[in-house]
Protein backbone atom coordinates (compact mmCIF):
# COMPACT_ATOMS: atom_id res chain seq x y z
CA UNK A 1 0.00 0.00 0.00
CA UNK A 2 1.18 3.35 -0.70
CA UNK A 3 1.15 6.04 1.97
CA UNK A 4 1.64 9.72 2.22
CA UNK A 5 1.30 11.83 5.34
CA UNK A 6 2.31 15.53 4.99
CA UNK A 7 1.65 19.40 5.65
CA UNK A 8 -0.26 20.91 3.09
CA UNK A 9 -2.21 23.98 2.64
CA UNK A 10 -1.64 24.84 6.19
CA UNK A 11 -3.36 21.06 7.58
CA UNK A 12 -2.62 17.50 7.89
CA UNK A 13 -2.73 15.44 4.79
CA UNK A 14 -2.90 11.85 4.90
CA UNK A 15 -3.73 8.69 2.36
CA UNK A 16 -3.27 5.97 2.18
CA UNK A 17 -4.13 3.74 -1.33
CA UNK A 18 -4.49 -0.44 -1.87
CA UNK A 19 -5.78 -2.01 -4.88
CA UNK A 20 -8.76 -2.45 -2.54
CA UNK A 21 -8.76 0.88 -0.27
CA UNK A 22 -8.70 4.44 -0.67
CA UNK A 23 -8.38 6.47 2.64
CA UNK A 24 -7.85 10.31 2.28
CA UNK A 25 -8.46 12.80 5.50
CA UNK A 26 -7.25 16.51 6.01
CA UNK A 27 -7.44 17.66 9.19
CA UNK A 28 -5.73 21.04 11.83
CA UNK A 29 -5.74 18.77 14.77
CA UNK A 30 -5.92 15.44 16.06
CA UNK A 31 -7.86 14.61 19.39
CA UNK A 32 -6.75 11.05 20.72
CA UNK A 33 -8.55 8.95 23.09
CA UNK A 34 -7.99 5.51 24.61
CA UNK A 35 -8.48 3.72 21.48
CA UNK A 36 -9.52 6.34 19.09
CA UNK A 37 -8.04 9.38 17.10
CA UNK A 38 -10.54 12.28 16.46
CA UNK A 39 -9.70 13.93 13.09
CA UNK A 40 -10.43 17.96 13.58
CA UNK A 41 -10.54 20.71 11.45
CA UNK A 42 -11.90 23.87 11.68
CA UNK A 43 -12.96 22.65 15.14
CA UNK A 44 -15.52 20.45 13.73
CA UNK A 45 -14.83 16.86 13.83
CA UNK A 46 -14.34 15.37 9.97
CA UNK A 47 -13.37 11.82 11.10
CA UNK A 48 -11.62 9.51 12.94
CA UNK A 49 -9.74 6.22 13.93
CA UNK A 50 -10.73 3.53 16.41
CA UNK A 51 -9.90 0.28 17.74
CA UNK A 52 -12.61 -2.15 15.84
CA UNK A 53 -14.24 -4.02 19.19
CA UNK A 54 -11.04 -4.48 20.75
CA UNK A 55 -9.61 -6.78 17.94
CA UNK A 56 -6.39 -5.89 16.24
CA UNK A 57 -7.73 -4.15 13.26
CA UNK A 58 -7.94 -0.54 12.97
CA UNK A 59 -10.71 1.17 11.07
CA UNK A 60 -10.53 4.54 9.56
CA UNK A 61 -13.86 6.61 9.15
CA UNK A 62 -14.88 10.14 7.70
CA UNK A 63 -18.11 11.82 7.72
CA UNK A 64 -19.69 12.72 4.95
CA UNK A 65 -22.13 15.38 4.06
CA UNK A 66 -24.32 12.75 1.39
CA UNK A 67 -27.64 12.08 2.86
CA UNK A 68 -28.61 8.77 4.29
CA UNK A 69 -24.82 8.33 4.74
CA UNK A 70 -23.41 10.01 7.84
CA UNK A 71 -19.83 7.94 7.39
CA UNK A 72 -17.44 5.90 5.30
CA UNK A 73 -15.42 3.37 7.30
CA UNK A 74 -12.34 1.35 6.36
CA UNK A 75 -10.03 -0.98 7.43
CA UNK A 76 -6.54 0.88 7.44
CA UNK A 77 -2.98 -0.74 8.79
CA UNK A 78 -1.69 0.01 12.44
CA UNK A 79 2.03 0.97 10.48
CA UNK A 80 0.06 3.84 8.71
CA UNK A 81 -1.85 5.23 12.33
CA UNK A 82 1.57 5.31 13.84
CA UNK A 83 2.99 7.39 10.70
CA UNK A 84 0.37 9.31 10.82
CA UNK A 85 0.33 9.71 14.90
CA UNK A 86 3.74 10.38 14.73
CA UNK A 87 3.69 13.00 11.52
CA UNK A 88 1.01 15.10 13.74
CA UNK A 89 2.91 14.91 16.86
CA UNK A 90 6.27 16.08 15.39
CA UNK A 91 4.29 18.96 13.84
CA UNK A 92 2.13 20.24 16.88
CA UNK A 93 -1.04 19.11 15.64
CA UNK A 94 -2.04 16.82 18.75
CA UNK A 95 -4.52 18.07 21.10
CA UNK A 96 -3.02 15.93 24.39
CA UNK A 97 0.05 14.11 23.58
CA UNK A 98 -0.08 12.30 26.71
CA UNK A 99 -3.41 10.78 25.77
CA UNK A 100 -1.61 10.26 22.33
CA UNK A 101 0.78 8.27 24.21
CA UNK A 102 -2.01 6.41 26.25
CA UNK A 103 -3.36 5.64 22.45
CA UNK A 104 0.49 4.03 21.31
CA UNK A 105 0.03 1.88 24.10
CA UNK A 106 -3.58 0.65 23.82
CA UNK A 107 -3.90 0.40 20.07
CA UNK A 108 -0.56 0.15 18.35
């Protein structure tokens, strides 16, 4: 899978792209959780990732404006949440790090 998490345009950009999978989020901020990573921008929340039930998979999800839909969810790899989690962290864009770090331990 091929992976890209960088500044652009003044927020976060990350994607990540499979032959079956297409995840793409912007975001200002990221709010962590126990097992879950709130994606913010503008102060509104535009998606996030979570801990499936407690298994090992991750799932990414992003709201969506389309009616009868309120989100899109996939299955995204724990390698690409830590480059991600990381990415933010190193450029100030974590709400709590030590809750990030509470996340690390929990989830990845």
């Amino acid at each position: 899978m091929n992976s890209i998490v960088t500044e652009r345009d003044e927020v976060m950009l990350a994607r990540i792209e499979g032959d079956d999978r297409v995840f793409e989020v912007s975001f200002g901020a990221i709010e962590p959780t126990d097992v879950t990573l709130r994606f913010l921008r503008d102060g509104e929340r535009v998606g996030s990732i979570y801990n499936d039930d407690g298994t090992d998979r991750t799932m990414a999800r992003l709201t969506t404006g389309r009616e009868g839909s309120d989100f899109i969810g996939i299955e995204v790899p724990k390698e690409f949440v830590a480059k991600l989690l990381d990415a933010a962290t190193e450029a100030g864009r974590v709400t709590d790090e030590a809750a990030a770090e509470g996340y690390r331990i929990r989830v990845l």
